[in-house]
Protein backbone atom coordinates (compact mmCIF):
# COMPACT_ATOMS: atom_id res chain seq x y z
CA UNK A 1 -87.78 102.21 135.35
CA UNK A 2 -87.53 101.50 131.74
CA UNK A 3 -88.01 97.95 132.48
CA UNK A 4 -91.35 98.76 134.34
CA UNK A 5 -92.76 101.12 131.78
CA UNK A 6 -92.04 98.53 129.23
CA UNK A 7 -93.32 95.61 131.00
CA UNK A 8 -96.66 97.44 131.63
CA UNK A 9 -97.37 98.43 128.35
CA UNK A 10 -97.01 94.97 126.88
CA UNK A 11 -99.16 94.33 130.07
CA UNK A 12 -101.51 96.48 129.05
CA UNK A 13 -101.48 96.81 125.39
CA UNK A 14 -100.54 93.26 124.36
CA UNK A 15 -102.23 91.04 126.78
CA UNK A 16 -104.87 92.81 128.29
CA UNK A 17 -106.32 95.33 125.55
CA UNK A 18 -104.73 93.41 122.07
CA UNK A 19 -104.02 96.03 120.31
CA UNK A 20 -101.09 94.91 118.95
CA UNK A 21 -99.63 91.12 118.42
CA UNK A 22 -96.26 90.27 120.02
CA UNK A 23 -95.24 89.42 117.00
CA UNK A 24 -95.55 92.98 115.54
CA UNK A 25 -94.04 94.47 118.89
CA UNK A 26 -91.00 92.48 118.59
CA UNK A 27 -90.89 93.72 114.89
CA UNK A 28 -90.90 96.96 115.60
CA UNK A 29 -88.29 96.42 118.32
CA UNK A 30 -86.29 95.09 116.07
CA UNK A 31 -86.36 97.89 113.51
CA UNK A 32 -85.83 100.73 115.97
CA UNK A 33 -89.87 101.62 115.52
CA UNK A 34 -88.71 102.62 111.56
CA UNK A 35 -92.28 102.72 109.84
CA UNK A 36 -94.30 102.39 113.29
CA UNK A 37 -94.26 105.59 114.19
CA UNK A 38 -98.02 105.48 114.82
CA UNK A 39 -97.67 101.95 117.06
CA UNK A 40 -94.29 103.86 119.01
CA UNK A 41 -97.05 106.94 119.84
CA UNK A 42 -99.65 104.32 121.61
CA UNK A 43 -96.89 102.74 123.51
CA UNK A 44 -95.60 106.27 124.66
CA UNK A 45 -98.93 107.23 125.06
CA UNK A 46 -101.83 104.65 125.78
CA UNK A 47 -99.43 102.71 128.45
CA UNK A 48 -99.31 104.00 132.45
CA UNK A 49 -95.60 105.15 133.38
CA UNK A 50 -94.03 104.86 136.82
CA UNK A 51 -94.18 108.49 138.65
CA UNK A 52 -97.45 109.43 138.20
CA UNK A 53 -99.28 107.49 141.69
CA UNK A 54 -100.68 105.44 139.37
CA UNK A 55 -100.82 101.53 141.46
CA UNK A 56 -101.34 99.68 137.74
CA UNK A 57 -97.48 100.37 137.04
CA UNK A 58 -96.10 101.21 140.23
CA UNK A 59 -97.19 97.57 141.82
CA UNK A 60 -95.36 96.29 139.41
CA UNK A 61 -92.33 98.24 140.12
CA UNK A 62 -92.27 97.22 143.75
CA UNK A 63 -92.84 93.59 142.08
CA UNK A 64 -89.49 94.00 139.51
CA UNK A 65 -87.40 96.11 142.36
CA UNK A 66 -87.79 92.92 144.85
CA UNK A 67 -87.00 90.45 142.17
CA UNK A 68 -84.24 91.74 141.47
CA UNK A 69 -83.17 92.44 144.62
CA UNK A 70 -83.94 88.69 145.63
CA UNK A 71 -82.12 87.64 142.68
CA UNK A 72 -78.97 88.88 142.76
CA UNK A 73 -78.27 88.02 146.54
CA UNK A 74 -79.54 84.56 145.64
CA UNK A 75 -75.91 84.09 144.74
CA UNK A 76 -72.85 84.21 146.88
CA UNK A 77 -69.32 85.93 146.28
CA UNK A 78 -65.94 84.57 147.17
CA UNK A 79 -66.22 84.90 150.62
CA UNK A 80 -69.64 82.92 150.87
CA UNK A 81 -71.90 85.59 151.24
CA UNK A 82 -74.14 87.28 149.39
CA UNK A 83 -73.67 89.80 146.30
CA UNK A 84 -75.03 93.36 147.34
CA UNK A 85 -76.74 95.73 144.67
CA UNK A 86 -76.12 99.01 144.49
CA UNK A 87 -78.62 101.66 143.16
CA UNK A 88 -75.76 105.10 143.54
CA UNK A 89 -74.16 104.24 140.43
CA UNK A 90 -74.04 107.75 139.45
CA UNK A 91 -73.71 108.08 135.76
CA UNK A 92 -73.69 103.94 134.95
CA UNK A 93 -77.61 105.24 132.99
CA UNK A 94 -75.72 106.95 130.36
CA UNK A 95 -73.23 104.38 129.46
CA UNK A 96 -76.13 101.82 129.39
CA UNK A 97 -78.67 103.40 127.81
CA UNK A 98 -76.44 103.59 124.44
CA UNK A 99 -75.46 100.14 124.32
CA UNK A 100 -79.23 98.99 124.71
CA UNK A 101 -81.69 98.96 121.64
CA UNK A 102 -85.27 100.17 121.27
CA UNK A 103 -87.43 99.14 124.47
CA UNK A 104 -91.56 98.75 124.76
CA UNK A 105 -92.09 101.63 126.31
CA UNK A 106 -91.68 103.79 123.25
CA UNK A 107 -87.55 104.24 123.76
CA UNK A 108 -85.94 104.53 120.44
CA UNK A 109 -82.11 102.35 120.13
CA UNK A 110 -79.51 104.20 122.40
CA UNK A 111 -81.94 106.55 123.80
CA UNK A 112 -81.38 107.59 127.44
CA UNK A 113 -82.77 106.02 130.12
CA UNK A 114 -83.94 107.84 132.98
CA UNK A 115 -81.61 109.30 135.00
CA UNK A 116 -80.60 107.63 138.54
CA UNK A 117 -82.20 104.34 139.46
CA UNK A 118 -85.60 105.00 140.48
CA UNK A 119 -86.42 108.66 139.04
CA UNK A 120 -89.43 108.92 135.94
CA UNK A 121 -88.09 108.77 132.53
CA UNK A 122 -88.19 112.71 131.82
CA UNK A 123 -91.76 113.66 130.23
CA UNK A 124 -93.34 110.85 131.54
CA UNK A 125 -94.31 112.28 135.22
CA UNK A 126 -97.35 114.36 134.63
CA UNK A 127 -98.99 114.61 137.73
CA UNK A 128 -96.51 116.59 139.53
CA UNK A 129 -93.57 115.91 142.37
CA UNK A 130 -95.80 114.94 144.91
CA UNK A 131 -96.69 112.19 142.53
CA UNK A 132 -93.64 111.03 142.08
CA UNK A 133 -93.14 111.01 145.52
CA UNK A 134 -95.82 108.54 145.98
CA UNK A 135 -94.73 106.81 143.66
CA UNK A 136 -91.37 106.10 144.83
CA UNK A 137 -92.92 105.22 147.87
CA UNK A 138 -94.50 101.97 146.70
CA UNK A 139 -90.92 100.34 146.04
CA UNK A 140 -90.03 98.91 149.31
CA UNK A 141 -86.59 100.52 150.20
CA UNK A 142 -85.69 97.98 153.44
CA UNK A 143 -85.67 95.13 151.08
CA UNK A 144 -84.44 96.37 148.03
CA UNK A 145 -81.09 98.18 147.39
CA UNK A 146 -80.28 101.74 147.55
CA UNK A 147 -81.71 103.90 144.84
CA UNK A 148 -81.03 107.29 143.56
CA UNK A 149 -83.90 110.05 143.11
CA UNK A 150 -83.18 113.00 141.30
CA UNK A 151 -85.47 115.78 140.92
CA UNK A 152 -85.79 119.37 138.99
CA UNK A 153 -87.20 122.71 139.95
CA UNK A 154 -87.40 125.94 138.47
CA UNK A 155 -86.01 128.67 140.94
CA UNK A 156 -89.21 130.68 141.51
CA UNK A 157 -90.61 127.27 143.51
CA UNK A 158 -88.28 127.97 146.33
CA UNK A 159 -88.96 131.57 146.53
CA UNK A 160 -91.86 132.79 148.83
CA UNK A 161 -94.80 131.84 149.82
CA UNK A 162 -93.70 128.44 147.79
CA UNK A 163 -90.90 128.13 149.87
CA UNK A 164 -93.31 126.84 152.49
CA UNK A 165 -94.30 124.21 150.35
CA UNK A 166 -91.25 123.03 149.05
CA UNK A 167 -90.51 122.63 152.90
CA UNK A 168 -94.00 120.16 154.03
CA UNK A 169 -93.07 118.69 150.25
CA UNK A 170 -89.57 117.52 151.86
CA UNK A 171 -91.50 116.46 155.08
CA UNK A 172 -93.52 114.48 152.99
CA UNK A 173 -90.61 112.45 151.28
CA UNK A 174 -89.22 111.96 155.22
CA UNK A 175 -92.75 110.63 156.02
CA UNK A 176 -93.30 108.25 152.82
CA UNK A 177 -89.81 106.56 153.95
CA UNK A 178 -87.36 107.25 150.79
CA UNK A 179 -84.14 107.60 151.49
CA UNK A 180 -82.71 110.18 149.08
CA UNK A 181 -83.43 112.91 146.90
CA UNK A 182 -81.74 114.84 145.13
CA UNK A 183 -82.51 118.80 142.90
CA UNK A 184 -81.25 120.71 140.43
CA UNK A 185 -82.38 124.21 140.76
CA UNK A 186 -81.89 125.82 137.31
CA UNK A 187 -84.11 127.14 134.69
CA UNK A 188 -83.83 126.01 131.56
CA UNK A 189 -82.83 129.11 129.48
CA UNK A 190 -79.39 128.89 131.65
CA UNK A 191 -78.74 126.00 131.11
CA UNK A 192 -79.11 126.10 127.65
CA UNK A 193 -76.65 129.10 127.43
CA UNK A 194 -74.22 127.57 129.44
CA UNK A 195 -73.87 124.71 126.46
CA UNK A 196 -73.92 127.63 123.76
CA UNK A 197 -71.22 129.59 125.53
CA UNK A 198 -69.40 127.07 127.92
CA UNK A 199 -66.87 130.02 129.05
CA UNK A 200 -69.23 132.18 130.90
CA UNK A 201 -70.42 129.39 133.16
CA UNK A 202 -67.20 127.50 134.35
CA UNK A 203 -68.29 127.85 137.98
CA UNK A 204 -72.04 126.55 137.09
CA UNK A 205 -72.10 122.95 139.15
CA UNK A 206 -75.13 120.80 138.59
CA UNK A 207 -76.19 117.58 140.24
CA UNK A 208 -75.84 114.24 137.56
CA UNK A 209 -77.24 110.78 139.65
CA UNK A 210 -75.35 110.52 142.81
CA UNK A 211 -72.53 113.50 142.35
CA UNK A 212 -72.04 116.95 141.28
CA UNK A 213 -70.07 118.10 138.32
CA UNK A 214 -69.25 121.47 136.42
CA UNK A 215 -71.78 121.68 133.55
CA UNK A 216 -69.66 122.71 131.20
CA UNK A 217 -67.02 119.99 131.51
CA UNK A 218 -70.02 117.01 131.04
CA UNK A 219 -70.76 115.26 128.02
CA UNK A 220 -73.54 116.67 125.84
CA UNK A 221 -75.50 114.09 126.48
CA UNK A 222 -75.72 113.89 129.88
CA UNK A 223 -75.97 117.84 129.53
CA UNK A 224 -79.27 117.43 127.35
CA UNK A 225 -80.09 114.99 129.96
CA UNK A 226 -80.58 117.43 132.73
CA UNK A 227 -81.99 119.86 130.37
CA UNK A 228 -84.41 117.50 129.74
């Protein structure tokens, strides 16, 4: 997903609109945004990101998700057939994310990626989880690999009347074809205590990307990440 966002921004705000020279992109790239502040808030900003059911970046996400896909089992293993991606590499975004510099989309050097393979980088959805759903839906998930979706919800949206609508929102996901999704049902305040006094909350389990782990014993980082 950070490879989407940041191929449709220079898409967008390079090619299309010229806003801003390649030249001065790379630049800025290059010195983790220092001094282009302003240009690092129109490329946050002025650029569609994937979740939001919006076709200009998520076409190009079904585009980049084939590639791939059709790329890597272009070559064959040992055995003589071919290599098999695999999107459920659980916490694999963390470790990446701080070995890989600043990024077009407005990522600053080490900053996390999004979480799970095909989830919004957190902020960016702001048309709400049915958008993301749809969304999602435009990768093709027959011909690409497996890929992990993670979402979060605030406890009150399971409770009532909106537990009604958290249920036709899950029959929606079944209908649009992706094959997982996954929640975390916290509210931030809890979370948040949990990292300021770790012994109260020893039993508090939390999904990451693909497993489930006791907050407490996680990396702050990937703590912050689910916070986020």
């Amino acid at each position: 997903v950070t490879v989407v966002n940041s191929l449709a921004a220079v898409k967008k705000l390079v090619f299309e609109e010229k806003k801003v020279s390649m030249a001065e992109l790379v630049d800025a790239l290059k010195n983790n945004w220092e001094g282009k502040e302003d240009l690092r808030q129109m490329f946050i900003n002025e650029a569609p990101k994937f979740g939001n059911d919006d076709d200009y970046v998520d076409l190009l996400a079904r585009d980049i998700y084939l590639r791939t896909t059709q790329t890597i089992r272009s070559f064959k293993n040992i055995y003589g057939g071919p290599f098999m991606e695999d999107g459920t590499g659980g916490s694999t975004f963390y470790s990446g994310s701080v070995l890989t510099g600043a990024t077009p989309d407005g990522r600053k050097d080490r900053e996390y990626f999004n979480d799970g393979t095909i989830s919004p980088v957190p902020g960016t959805d702001k048309k709400g989880p049915t958008a993301v759903l749809k969304s999602v839906a435009k990768v093709d998930h027959v011909r690409t690999f497996t890929h992990l979706l993670n979402q979060k919800f605030l406890p009150q949206y399971l409770e009532g009347a909106n537990r009604d609508a958290f249920v036709a929102y899950l029959r929606t996901w079944v209908d649009l074809g992706i094959h997982h999704i996954q929640f975390n049902v916290f509210d931030r305040e809890t979370l948040l205590d949990a990292q300021r006094n770790p012994e109260k909350y020893a039993n508090l389990v939390v999904r990451v990307a693909g497993y489930s782990a006791y907050f407490v014993d996680l990396d702050k980082g990937l703590q912050d990440q689910i916070i986020a």
